[in-house]
PDB file of N, CA and C in Angstrom:
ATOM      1  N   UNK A   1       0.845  -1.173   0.000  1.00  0.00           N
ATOM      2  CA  UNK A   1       0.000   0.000   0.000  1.00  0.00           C
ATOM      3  C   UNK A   1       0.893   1.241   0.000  1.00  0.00           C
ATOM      4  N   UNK A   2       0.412   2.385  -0.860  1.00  0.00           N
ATOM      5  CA  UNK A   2       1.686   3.496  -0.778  1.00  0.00           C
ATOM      6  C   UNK A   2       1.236   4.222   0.306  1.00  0.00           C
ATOM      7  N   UNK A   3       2.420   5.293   0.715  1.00  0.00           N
ATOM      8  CA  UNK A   3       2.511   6.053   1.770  1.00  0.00           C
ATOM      9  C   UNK A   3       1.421   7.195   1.345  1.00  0.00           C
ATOM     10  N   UNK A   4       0.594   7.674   2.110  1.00  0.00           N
ATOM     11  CA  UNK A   4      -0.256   8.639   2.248  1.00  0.00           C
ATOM     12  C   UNK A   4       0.657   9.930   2.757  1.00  0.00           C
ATOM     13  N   UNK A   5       0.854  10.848   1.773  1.00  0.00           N
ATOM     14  CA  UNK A   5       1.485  12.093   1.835  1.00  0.00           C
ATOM     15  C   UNK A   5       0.764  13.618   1.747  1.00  0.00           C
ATOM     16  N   UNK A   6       1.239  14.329   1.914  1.00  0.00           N
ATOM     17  CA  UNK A   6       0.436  15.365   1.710  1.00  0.00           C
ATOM     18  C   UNK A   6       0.310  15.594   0.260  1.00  0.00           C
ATOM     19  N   UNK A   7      -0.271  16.530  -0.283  1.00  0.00           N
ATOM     20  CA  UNK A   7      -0.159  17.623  -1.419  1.00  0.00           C
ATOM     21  C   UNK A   7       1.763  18.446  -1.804  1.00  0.00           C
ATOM     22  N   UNK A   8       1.916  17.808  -3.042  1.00  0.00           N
ATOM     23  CA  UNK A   8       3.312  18.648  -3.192  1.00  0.00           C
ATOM     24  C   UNK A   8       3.925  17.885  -3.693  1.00  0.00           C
ATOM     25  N   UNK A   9       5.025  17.775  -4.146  1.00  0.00           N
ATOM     26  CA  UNK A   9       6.475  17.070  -3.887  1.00  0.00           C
ATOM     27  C   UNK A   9       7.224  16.911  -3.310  1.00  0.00           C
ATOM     28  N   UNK A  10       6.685  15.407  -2.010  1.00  0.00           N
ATOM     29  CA  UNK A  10       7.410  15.243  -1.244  1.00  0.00           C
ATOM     30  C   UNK A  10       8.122  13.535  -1.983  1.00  0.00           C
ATOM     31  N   UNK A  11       7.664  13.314  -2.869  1.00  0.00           N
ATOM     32  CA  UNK A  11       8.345  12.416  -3.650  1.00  0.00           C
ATOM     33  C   UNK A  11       8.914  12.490  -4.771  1.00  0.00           C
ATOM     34  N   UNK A  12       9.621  11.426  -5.063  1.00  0.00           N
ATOM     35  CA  UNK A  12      10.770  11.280  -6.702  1.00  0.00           C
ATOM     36  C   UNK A  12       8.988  11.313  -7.410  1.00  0.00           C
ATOM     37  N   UNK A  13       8.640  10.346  -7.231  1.00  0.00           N
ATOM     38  CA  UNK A  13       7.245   9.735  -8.101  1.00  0.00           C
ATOM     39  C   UNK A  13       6.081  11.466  -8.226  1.00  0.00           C
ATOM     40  N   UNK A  14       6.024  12.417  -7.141  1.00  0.00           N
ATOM     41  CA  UNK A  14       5.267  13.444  -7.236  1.00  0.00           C
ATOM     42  C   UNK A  14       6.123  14.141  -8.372  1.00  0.00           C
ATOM     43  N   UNK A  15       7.431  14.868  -7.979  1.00  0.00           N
ATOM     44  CA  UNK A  15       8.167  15.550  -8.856  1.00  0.00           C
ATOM     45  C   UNK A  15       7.658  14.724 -10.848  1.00  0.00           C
ATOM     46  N   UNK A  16       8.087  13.681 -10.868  1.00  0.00           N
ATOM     47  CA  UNK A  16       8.230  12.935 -11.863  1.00  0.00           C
ATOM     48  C   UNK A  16       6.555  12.890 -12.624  1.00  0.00           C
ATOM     49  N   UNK A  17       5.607  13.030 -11.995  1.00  0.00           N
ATOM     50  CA  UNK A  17       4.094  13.134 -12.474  1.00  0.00           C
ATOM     51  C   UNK A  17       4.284  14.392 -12.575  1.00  0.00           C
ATOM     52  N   UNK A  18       4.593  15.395 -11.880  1.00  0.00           N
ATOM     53  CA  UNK A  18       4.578  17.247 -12.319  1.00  0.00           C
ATOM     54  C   UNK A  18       5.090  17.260 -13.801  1.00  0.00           C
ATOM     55  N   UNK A  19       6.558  16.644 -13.753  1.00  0.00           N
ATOM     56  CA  UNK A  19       7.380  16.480 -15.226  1.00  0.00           C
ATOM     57  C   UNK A  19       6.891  16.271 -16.059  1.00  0.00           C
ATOM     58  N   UNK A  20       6.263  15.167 -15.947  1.00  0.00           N
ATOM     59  CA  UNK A  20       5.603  14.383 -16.704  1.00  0.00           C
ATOM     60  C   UNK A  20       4.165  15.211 -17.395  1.00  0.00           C
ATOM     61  N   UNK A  21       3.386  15.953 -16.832  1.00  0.00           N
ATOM     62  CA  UNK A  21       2.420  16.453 -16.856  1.00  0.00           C
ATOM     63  C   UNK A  21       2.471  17.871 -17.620  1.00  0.00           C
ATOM     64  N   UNK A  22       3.749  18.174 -16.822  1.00  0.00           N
ATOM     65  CA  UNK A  22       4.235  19.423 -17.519  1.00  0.00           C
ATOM     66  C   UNK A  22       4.715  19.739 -19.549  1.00  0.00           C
ATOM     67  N   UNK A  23       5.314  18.698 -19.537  1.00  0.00           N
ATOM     68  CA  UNK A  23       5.928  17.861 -20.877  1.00  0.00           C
ATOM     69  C   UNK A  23       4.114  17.931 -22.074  1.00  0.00           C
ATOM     70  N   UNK A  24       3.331  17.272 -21.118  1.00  0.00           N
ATOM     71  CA  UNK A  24       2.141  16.531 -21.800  1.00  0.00           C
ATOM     72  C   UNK A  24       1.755  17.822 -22.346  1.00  0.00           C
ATOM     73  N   UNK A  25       1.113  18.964 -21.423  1.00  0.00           N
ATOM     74  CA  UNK A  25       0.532  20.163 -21.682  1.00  0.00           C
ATOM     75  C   UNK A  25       1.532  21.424 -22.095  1.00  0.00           C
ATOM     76  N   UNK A  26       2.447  21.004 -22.588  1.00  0.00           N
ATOM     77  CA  UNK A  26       3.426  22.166 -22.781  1.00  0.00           C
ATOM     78  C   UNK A  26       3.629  23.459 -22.404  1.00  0.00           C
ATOM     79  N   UNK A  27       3.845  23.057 -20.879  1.00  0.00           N
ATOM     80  CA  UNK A  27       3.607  24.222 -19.687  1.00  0.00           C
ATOM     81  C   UNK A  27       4.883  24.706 -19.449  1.00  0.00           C
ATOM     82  N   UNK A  28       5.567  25.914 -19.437  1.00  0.00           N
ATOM     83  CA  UNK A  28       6.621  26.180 -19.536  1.00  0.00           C
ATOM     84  C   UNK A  28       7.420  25.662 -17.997  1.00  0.00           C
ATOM     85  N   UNK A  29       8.854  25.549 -17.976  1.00  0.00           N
ATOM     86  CA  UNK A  29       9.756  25.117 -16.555  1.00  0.00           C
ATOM     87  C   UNK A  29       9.234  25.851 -15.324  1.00  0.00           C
ATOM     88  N   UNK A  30       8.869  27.389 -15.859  1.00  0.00           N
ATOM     89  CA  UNK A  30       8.560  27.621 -14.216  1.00  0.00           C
ATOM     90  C   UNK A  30       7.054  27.773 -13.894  1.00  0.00           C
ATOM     91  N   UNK A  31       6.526  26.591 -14.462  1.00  0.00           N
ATOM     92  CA  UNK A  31       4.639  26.562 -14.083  1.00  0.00           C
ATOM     93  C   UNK A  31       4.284  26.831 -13.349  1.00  0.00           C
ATOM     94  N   UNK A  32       5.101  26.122 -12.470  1.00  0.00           N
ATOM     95  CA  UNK A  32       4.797  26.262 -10.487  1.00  0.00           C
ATOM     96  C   UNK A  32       4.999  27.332  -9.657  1.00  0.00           C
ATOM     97  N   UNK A  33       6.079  27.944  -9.916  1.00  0.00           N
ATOM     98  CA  UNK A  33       6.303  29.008  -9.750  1.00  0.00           C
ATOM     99  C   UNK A  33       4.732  30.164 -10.303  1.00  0.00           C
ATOM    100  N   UNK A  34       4.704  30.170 -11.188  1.00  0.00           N
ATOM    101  CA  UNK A  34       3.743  31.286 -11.621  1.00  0.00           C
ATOM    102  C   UNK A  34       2.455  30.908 -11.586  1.00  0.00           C
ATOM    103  N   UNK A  35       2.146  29.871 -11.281  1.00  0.00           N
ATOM    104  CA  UNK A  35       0.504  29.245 -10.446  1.00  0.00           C
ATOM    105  C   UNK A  35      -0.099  30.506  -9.752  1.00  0.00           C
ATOM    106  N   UNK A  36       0.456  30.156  -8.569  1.00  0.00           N
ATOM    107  CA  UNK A  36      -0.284  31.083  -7.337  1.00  0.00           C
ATOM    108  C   UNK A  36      -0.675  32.487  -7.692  1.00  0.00           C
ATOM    109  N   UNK A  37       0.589  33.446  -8.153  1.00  0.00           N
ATOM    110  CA  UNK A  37       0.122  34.215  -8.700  1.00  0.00           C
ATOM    111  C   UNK A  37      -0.772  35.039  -9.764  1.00  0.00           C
ATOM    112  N   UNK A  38      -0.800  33.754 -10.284  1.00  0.00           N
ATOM    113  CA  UNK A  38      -1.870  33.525 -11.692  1.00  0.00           C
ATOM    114  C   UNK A  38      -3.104  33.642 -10.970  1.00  0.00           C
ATOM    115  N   UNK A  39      -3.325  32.573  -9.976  1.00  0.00           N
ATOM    116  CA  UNK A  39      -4.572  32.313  -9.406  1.00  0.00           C
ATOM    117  C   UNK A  39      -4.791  33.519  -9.094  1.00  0.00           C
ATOM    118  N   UNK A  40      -4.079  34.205  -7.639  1.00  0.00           N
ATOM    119  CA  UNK A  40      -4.496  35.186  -7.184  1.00  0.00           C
ATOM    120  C   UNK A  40      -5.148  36.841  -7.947  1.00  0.00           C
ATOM    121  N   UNK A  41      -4.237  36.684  -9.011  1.00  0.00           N
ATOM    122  CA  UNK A  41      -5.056  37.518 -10.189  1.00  0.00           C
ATOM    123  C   UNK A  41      -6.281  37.669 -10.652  1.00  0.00           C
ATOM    124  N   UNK A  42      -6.828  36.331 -10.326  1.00  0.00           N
ATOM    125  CA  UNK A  42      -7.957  36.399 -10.750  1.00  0.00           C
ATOM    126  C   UNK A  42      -9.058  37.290 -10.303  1.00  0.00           C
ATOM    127  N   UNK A  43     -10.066  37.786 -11.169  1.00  0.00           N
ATOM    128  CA  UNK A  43     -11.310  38.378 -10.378  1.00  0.00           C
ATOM    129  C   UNK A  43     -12.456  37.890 -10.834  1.00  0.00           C
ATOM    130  N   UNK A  44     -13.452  37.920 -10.098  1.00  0.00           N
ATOM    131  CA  UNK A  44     -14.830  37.726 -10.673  1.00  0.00           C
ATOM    132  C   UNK A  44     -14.944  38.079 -12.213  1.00  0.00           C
ATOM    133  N   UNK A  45     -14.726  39.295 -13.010  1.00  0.00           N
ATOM    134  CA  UNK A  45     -15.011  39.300 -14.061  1.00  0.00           C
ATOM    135  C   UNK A  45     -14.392  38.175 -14.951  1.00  0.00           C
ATOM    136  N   UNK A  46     -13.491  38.407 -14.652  1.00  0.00           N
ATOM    137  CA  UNK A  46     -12.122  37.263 -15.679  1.00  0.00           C
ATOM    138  C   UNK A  46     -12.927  35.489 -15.359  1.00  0.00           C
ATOM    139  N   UNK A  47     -12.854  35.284 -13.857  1.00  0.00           N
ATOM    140  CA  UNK A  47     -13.592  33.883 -13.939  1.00  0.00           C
ATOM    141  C   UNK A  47     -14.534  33.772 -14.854  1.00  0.00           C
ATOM    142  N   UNK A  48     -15.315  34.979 -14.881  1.00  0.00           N
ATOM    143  CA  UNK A  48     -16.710  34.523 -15.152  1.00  0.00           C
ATOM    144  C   UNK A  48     -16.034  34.415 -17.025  1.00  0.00           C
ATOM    145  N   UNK A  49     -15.790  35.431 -17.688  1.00  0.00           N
ATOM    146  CA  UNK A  49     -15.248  35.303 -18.369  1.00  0.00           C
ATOM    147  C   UNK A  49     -14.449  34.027 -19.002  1.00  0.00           C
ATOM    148  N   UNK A  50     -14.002  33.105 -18.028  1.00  0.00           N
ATOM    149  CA  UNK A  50     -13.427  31.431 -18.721  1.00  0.00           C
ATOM    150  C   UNK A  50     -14.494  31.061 -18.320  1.00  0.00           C
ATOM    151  N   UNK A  51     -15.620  30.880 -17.207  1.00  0.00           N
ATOM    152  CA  UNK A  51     -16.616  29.752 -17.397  1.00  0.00           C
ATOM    153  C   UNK A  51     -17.404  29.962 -18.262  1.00  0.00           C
ATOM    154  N   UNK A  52     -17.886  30.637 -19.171  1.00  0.00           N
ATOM    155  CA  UNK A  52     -18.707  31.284 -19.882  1.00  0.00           C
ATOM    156  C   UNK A  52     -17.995  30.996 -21.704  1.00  0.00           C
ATOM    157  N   UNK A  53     -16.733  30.691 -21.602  1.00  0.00           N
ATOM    158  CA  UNK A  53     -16.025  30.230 -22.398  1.00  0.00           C
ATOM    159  C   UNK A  53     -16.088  29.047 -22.936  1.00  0.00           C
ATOM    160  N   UNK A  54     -16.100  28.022 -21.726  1.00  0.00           N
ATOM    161  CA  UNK A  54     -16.161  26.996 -21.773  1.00  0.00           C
ATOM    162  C   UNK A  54     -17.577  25.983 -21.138  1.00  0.00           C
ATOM    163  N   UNK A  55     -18.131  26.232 -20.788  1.00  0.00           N
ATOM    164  CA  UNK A  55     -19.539  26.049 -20.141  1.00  0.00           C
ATOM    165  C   UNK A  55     -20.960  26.450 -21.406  1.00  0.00           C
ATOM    166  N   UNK A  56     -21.358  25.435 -21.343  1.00  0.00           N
ATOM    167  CA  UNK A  56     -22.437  25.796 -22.657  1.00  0.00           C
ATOM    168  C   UNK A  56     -23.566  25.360 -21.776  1.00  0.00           C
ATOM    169  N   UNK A  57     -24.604  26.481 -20.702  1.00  0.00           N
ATOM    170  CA  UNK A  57     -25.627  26.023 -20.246  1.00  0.00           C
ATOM    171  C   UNK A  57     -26.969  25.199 -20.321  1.00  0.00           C
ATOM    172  N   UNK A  58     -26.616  25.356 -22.150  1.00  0.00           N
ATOM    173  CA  UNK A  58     -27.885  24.602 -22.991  1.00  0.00           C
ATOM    174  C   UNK A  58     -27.529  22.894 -22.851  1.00  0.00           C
ATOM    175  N   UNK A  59     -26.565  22.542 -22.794  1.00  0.00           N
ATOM    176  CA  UNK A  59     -26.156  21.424 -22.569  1.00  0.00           C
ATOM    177  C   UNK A  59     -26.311  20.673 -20.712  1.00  0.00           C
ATOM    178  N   UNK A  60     -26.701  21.410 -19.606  1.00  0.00           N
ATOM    179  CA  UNK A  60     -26.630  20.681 -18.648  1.00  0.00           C
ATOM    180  C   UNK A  60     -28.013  20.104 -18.261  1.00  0.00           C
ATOM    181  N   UNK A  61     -28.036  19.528 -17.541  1.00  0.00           N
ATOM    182  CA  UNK A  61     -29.288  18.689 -17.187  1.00  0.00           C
ATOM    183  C   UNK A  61     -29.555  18.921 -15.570  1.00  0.00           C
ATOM    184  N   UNK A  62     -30.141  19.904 -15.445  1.00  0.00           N
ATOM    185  CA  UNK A  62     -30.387  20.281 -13.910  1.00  0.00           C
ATOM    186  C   UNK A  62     -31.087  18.995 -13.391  1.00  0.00           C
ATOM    187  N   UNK A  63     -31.269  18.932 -11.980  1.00  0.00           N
ATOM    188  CA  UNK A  63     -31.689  18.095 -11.197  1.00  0.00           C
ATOM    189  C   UNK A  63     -31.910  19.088  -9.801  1.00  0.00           C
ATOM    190  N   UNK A  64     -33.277  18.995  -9.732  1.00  0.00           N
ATOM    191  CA  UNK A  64     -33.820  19.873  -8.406  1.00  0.00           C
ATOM    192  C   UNK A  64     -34.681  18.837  -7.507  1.00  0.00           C
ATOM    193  N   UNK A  65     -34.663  18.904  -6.461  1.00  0.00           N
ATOM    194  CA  UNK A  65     -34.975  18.126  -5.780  1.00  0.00           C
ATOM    195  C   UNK A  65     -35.957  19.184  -4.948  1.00  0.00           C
ATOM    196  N   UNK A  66     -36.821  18.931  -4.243  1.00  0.00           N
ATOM    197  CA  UNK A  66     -37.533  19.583  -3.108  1.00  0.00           C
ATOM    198  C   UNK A  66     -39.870  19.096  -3.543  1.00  0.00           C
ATOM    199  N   UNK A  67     -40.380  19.798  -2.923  1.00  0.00           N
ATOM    200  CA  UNK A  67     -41.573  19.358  -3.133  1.00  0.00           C
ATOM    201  C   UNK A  67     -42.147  20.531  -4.242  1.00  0.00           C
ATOM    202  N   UNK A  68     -42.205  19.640  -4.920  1.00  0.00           N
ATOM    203  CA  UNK A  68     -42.579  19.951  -6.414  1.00  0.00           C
ATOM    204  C   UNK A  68     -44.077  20.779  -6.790  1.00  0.00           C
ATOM    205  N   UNK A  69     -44.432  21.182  -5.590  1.00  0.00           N
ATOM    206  CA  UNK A  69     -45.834  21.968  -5.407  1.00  0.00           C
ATOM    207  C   UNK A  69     -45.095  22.847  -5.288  1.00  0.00           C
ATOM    208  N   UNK A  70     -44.209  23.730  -5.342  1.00  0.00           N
ATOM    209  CA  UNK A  70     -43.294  24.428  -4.395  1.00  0.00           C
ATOM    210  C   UNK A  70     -42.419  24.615  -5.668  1.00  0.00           C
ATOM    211  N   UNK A  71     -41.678  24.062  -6.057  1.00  0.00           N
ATOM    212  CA  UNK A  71     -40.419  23.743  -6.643  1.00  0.00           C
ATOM    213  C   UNK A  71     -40.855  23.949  -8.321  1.00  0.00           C
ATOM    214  N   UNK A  72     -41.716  23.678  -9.471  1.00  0.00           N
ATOM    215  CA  UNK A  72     -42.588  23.634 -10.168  1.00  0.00           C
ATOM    216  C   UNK A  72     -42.764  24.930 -10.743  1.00  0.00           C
ATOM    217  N   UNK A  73     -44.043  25.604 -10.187  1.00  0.00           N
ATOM    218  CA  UNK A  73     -44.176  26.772 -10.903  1.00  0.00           C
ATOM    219  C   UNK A  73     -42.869  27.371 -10.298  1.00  0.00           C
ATOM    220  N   UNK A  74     -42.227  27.697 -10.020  1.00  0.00           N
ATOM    221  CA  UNK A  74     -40.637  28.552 -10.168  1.00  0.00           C
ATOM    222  C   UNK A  74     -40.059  27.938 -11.490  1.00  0.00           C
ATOM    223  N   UNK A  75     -39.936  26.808 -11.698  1.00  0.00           N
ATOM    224  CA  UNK A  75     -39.226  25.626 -12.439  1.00  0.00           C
ATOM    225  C   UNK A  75     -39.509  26.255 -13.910  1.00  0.00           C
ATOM    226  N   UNK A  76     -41.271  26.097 -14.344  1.00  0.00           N
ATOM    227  CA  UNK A  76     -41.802  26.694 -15.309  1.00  0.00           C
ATOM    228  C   UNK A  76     -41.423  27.851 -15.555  1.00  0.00           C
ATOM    229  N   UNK A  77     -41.642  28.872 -14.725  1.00  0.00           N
ATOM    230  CA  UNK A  77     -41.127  30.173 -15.484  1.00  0.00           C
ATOM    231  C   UNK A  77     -39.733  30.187 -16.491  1.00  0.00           C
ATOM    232  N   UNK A  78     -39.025  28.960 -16.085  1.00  0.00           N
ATOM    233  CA  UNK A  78     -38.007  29.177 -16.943  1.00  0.00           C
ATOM    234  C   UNK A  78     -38.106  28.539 -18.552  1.00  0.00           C
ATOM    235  N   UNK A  79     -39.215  27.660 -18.652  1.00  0.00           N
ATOM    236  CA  UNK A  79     -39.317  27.722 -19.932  1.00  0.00           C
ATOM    237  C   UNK A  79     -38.331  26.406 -20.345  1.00  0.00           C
ATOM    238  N   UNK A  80     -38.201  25.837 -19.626  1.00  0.00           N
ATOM    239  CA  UNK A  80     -37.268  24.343 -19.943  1.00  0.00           C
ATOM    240  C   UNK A  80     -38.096  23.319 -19.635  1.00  0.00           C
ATOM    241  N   UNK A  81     -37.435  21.744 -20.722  1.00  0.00           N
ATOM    242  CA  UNK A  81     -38.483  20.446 -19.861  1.00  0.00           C
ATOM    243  C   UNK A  81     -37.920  20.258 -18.874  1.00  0.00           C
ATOM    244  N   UNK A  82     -39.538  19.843 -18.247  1.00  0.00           N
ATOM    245  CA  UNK A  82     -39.270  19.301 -16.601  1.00  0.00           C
ATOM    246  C   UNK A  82     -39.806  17.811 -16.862  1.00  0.00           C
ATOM    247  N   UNK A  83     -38.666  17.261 -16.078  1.00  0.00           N
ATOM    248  CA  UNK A  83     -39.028  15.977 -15.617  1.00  0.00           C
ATOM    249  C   UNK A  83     -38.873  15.390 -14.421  1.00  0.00           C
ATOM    250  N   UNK A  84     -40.446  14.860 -13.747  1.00  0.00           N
ATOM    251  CA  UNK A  84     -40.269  14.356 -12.292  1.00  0.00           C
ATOM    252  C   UNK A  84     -40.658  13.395 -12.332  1.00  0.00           C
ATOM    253  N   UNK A  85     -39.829  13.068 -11.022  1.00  0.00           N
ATOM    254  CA  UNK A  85     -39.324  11.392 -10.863  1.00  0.00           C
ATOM    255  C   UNK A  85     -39.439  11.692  -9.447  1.00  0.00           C
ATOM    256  N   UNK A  86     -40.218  10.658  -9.062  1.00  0.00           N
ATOM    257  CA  UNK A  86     -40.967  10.230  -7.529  1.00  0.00           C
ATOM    258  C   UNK A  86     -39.722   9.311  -6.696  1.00  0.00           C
ATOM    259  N   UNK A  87     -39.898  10.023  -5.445  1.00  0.00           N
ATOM    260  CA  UNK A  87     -39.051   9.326  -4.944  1.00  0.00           C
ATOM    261  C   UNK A  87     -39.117   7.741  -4.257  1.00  0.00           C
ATOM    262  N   UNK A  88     -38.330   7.243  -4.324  1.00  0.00           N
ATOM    263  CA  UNK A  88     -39.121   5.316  -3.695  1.00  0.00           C
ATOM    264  C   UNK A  88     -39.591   5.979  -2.642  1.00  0.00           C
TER     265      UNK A  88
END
């Protein structure tokens, strides 16, 4: 069974999957390095900006759960099929 480690490179095998990963996506040597700060850059507009990029809402399949006397006409106003399914 392998050793349970934290998050990071505290192994040859962690380093060697970063490498490895790095190579795959042609992420430049200092990836890691410029992560955090990347992240922290971020703002609400810009997120919204990549999910909106990549996220096509017409494609998901909501699933709402609650009592459907209730839950329903809200549901309708939006103008999508509904389909309910009873619980056992």
């Amino acid at each position: 069974m392998p050793a349970i480690r934290g998050a990071g490179f505290e192994g040859s095998d962690d380093v060697l999957n970063a490498m490895m990963a790095m190579d795959l996506y042609a992420r430049p040597d200092n990836y890691y390095e410029t992560l955090a700060p990347e992240y922290r850059a971020q703002t609400q507009a810009t997120l919204d900006k990549a999910a909106r990029s990549v996220i096509d809402p017409k494609a998901f399949t909501w699933i709402v759960v609650g009592d459907a006397a209730k839950v329903r006409p809200q549901l309708e106003k939006l103008g999508l099929p509904i389909e309910v399914v009873e619980a056992p």
